[in-house]
C-alpha atoms as a PDB file:
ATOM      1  CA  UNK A   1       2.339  31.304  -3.424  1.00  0.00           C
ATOM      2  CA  UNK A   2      -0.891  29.027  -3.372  1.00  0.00           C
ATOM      3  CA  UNK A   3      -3.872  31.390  -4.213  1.00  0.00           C
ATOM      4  CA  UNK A   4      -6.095  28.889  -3.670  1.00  0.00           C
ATOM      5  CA  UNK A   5      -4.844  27.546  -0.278  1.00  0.00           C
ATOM      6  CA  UNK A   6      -6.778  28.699   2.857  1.00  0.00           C
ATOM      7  CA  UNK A   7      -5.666  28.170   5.974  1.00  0.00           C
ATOM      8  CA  UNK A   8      -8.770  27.996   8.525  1.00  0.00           C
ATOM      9  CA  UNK A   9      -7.584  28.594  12.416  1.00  0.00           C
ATOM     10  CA  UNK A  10      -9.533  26.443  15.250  1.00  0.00           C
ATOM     11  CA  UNK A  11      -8.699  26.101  18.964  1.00  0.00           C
ATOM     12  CA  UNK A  12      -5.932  24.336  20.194  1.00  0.00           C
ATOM     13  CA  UNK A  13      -7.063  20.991  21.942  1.00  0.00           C
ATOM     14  CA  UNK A  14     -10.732  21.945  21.033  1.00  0.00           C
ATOM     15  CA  UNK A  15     -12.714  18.819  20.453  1.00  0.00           C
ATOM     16  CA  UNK A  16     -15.057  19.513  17.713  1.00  0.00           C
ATOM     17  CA  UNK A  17     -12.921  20.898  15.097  1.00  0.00           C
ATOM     18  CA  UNK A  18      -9.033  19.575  16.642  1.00  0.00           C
ATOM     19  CA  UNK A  19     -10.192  16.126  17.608  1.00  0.00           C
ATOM     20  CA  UNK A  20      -9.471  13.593  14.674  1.00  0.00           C
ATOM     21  CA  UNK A  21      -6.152  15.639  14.388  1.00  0.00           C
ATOM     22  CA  UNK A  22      -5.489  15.058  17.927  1.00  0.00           C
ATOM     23  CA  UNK A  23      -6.245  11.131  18.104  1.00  0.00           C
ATOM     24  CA  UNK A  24      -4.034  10.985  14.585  1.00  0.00           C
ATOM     25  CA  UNK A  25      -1.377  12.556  16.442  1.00  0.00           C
ATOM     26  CA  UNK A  26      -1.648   9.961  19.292  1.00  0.00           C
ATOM     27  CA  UNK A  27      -1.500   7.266  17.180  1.00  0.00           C
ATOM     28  CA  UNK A  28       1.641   8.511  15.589  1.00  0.00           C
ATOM     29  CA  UNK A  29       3.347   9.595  19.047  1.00  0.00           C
ATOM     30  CA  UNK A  30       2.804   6.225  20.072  1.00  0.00           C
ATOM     31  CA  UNK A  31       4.038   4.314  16.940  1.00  0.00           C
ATOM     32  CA  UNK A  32       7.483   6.218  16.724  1.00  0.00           C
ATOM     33  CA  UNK A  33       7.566   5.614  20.982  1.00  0.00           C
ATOM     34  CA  UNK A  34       7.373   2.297  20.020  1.00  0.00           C
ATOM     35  CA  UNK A  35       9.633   2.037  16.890  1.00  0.00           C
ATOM     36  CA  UNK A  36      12.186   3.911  19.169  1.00  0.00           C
ATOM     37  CA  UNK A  37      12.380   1.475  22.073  1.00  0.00           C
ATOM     38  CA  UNK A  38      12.242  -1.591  19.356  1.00  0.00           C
ATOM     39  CA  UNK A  39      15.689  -0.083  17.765  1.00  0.00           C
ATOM     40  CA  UNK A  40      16.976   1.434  20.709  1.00  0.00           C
ATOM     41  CA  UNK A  41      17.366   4.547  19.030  1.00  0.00           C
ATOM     42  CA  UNK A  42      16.963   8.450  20.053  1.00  0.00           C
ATOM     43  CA  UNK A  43      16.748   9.466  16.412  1.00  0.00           C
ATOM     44  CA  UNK A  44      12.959  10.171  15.290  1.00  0.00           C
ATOM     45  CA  UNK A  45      13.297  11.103  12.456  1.00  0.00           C
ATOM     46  CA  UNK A  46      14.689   8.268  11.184  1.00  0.00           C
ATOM     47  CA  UNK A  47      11.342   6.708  12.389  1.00  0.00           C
ATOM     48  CA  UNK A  48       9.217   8.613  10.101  1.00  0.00           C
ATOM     49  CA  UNK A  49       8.818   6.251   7.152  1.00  0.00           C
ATOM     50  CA  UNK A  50       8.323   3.574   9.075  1.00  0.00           C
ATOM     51  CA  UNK A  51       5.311   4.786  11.150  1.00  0.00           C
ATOM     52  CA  UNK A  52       3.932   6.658   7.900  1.00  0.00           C
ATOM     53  CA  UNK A  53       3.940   2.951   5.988  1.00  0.00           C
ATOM     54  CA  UNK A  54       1.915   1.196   9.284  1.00  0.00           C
ATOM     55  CA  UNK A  55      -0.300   3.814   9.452  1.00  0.00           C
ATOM     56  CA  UNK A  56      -0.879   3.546   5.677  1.00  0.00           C
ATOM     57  CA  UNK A  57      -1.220  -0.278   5.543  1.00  0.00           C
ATOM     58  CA  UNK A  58      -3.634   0.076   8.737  1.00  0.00           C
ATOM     59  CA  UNK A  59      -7.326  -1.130   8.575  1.00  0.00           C
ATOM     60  CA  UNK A  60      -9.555   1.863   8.296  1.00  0.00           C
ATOM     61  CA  UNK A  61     -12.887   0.620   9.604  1.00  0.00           C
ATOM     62  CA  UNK A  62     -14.682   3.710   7.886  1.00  0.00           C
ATOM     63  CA  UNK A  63     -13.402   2.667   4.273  1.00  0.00           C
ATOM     64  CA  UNK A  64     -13.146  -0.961   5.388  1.00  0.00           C
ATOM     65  CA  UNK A  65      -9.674  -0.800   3.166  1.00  0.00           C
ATOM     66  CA  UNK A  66      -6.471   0.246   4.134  1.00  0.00           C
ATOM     67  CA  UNK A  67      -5.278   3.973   3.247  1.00  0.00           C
ATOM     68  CA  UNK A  68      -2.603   2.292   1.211  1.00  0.00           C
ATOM     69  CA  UNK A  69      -5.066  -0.367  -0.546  1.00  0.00           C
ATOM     70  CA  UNK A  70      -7.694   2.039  -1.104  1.00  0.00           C
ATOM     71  CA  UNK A  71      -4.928   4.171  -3.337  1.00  0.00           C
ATOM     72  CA  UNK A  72      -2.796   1.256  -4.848  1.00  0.00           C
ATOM     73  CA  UNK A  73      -5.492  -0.933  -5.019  1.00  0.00           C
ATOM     74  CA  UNK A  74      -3.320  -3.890  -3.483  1.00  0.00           C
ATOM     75  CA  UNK A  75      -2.086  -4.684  -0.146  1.00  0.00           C
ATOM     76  CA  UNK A  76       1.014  -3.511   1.291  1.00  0.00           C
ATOM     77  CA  UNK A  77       3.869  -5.378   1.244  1.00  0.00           C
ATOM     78  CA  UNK A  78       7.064  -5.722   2.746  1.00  0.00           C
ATOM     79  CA  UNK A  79      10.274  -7.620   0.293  1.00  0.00           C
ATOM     80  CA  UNK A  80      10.122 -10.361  -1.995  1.00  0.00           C
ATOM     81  CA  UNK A  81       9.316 -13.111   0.464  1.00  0.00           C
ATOM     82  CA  UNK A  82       5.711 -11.375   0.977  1.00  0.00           C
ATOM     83  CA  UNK A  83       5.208 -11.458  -2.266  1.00  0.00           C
ATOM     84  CA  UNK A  84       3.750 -14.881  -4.014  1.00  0.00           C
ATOM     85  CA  UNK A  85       6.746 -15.221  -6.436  1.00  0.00           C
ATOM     86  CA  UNK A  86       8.967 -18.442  -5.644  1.00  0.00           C
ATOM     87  CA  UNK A  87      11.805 -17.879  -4.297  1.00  0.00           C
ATOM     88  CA  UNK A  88      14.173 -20.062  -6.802  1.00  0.00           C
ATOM     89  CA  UNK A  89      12.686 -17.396  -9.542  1.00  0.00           C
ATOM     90  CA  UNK A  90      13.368 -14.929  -7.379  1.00  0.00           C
ATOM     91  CA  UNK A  91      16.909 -14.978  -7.886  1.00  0.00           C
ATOM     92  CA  UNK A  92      16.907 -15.152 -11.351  1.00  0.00           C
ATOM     93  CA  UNK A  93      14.728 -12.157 -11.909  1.00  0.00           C
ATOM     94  CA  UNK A  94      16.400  -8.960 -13.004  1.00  0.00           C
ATOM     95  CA  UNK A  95      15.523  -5.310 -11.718  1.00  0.00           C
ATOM     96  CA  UNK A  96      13.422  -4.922 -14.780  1.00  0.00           C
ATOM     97  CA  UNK A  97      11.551  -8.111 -14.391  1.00  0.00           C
ATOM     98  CA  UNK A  98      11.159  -7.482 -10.747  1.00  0.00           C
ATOM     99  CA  UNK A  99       9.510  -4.196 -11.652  1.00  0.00           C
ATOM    100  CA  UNK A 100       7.079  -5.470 -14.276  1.00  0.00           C
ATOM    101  CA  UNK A 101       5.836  -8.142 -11.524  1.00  0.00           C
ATOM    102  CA  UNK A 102       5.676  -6.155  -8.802  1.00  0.00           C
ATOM    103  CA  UNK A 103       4.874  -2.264  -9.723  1.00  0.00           C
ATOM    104  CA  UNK A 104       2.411  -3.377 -12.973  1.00  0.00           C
ATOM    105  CA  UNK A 105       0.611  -6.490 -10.327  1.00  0.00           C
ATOM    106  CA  UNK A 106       1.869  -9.356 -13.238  1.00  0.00           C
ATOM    107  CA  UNK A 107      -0.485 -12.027 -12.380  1.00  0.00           C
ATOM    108  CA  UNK A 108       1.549 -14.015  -9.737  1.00  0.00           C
ATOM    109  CA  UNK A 109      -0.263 -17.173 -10.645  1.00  0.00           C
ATOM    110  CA  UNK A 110       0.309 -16.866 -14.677  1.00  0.00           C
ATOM    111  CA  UNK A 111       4.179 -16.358 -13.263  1.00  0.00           C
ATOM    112  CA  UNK A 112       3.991 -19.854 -11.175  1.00  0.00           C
ATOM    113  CA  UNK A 113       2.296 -21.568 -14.146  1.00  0.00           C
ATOM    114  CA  UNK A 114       5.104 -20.631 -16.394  1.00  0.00           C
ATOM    115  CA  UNK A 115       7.773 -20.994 -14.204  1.00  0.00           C
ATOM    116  CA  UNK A 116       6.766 -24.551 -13.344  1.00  0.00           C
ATOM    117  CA  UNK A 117       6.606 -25.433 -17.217  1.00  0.00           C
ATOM    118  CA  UNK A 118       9.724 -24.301 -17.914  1.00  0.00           C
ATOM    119  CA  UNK A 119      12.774 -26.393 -17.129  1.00  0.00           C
ATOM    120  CA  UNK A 120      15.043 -23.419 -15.173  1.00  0.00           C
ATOM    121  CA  UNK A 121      18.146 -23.932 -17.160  1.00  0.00           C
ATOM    122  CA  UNK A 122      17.749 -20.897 -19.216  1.00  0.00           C
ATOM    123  CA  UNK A 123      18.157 -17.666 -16.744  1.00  0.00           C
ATOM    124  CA  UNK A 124      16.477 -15.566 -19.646  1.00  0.00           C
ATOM    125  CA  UNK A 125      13.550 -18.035 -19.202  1.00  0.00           C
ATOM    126  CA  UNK A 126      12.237 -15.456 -16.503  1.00  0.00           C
ATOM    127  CA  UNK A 127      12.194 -12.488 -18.726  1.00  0.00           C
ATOM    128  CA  UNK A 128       9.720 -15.272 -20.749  1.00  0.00           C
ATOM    129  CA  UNK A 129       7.570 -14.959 -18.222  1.00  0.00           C
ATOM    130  CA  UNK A 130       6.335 -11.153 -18.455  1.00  0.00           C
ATOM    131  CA  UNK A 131       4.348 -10.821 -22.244  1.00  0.00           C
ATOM    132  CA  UNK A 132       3.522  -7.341 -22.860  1.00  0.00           C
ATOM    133  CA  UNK A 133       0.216  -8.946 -23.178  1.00  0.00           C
ATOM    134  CA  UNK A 134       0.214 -10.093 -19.461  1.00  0.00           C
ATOM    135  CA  UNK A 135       1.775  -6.696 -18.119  1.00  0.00           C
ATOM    136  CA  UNK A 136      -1.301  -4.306 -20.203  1.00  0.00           C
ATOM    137  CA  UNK A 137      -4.108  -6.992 -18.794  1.00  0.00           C
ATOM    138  CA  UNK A 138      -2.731  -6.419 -15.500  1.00  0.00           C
ATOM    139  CA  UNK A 139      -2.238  -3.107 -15.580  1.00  0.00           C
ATOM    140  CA  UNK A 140      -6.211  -2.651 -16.848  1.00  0.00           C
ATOM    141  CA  UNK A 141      -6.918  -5.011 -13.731  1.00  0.00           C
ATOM    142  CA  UNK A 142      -4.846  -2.853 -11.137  1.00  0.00           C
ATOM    143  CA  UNK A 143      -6.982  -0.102 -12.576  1.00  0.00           C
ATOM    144  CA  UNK A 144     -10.051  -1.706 -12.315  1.00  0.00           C
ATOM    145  CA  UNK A 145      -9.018  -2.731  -8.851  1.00  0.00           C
ATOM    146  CA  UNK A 146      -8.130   0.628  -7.811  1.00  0.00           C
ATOM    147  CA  UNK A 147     -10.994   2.188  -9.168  1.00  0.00           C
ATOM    148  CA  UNK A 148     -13.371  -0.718  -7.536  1.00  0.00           C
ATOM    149  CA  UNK A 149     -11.774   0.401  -4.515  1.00  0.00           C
ATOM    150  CA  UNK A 150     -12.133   3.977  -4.273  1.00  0.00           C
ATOM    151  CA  UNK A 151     -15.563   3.655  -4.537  1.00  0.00           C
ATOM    152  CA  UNK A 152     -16.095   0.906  -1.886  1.00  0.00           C
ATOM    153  CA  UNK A 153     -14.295   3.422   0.358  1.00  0.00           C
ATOM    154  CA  UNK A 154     -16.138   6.323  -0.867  1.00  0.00           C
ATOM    155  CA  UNK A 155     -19.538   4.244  -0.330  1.00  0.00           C
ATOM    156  CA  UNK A 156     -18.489   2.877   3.005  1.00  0.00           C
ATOM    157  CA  UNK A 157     -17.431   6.418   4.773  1.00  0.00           C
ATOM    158  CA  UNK A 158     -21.079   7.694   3.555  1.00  0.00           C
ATOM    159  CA  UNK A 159     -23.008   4.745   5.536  1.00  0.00           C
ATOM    160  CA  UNK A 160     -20.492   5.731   8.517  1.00  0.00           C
ATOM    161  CA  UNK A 161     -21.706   9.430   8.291  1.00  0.00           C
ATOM    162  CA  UNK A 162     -24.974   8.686   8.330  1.00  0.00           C
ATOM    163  CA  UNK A 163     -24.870   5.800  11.086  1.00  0.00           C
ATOM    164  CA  UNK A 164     -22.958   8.984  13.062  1.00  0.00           C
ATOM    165  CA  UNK A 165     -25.850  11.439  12.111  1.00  0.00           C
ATOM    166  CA  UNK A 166     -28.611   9.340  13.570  1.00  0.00           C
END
């Protein structure tokens, strides 16, 4: 099916080429342990999503980013109230809006700025908010961002390699 794909065979439990996959494994046995105790639940698999997103928002300390910043190029967050948005324009907001600040990084301050100039009556005063101006700036600074950190990672696992060589 994949003519590329080659599957290379090592050891079970050997430590030079199984290791990383064996502490990786730990970590996640031990984060869906815990997520299963905290919901008092016998259902794993229901777990999965929720130890994949905290070990993708964990601090890598070889890229010095998160897996999940280093790809998205923001951190992770978790709802609205994590976010930087007020939360009297939060409930104005439609789906759309929500998206454009959220999924294209709108520039949360720009969003306050606005917000506090304009008087609230107006519930389409939040779609005011989001320019197509604002959304292509901050889509060229996500990119930027992402791209910035990519590199930082790529830069930072290199030092690690050689610290580990010597």
């Amino acid at each position: 099916m994949w003519e590329e794909l080659k599957i290379v065979h090592g050891k079970p439990r050997h430590s030079q080429s199984q290791g990383s996959v064996e502490r990786a494994n730990q970590d996640i046995q031990n984060i869906l342990a815990t997520w299963l105790a905290d919901n008092n639940s016998r259902k794993w698999s229901e777990g999965l999503k929720f130890v994949q997103f905290m070990k993708n928002r964990s601090f890598h300390h070889g890229t010095k980013l998160s897996p999940y910043e280093a790809m998205f190029g923001t951190h992770a967050k978790v709802g609205l109230k994590s976010t930087q948005i007020p939360t009297d324009l939060i409930s104005t907001l439609s789906e759309e809006d929500l998206e454009k600040a959220l999924g294209c990084g709108i520039n949360i301050e720009n969003i306050n700025e606005k917000h506090e100039k304009s008087d609230g009556s107006d519930k389409d005063s939040a779609k005011q908010l989001f320019s197509d101006e604002d959304e292509n700036n901050q889509i060229k600074l996500r990119i930027e961002s992402i791209s910035s950190n990519r590199s930082n990672a790529a830069e930072n696992l290199k030092e690690k390699k050689k610290k580990m060589l010597k």
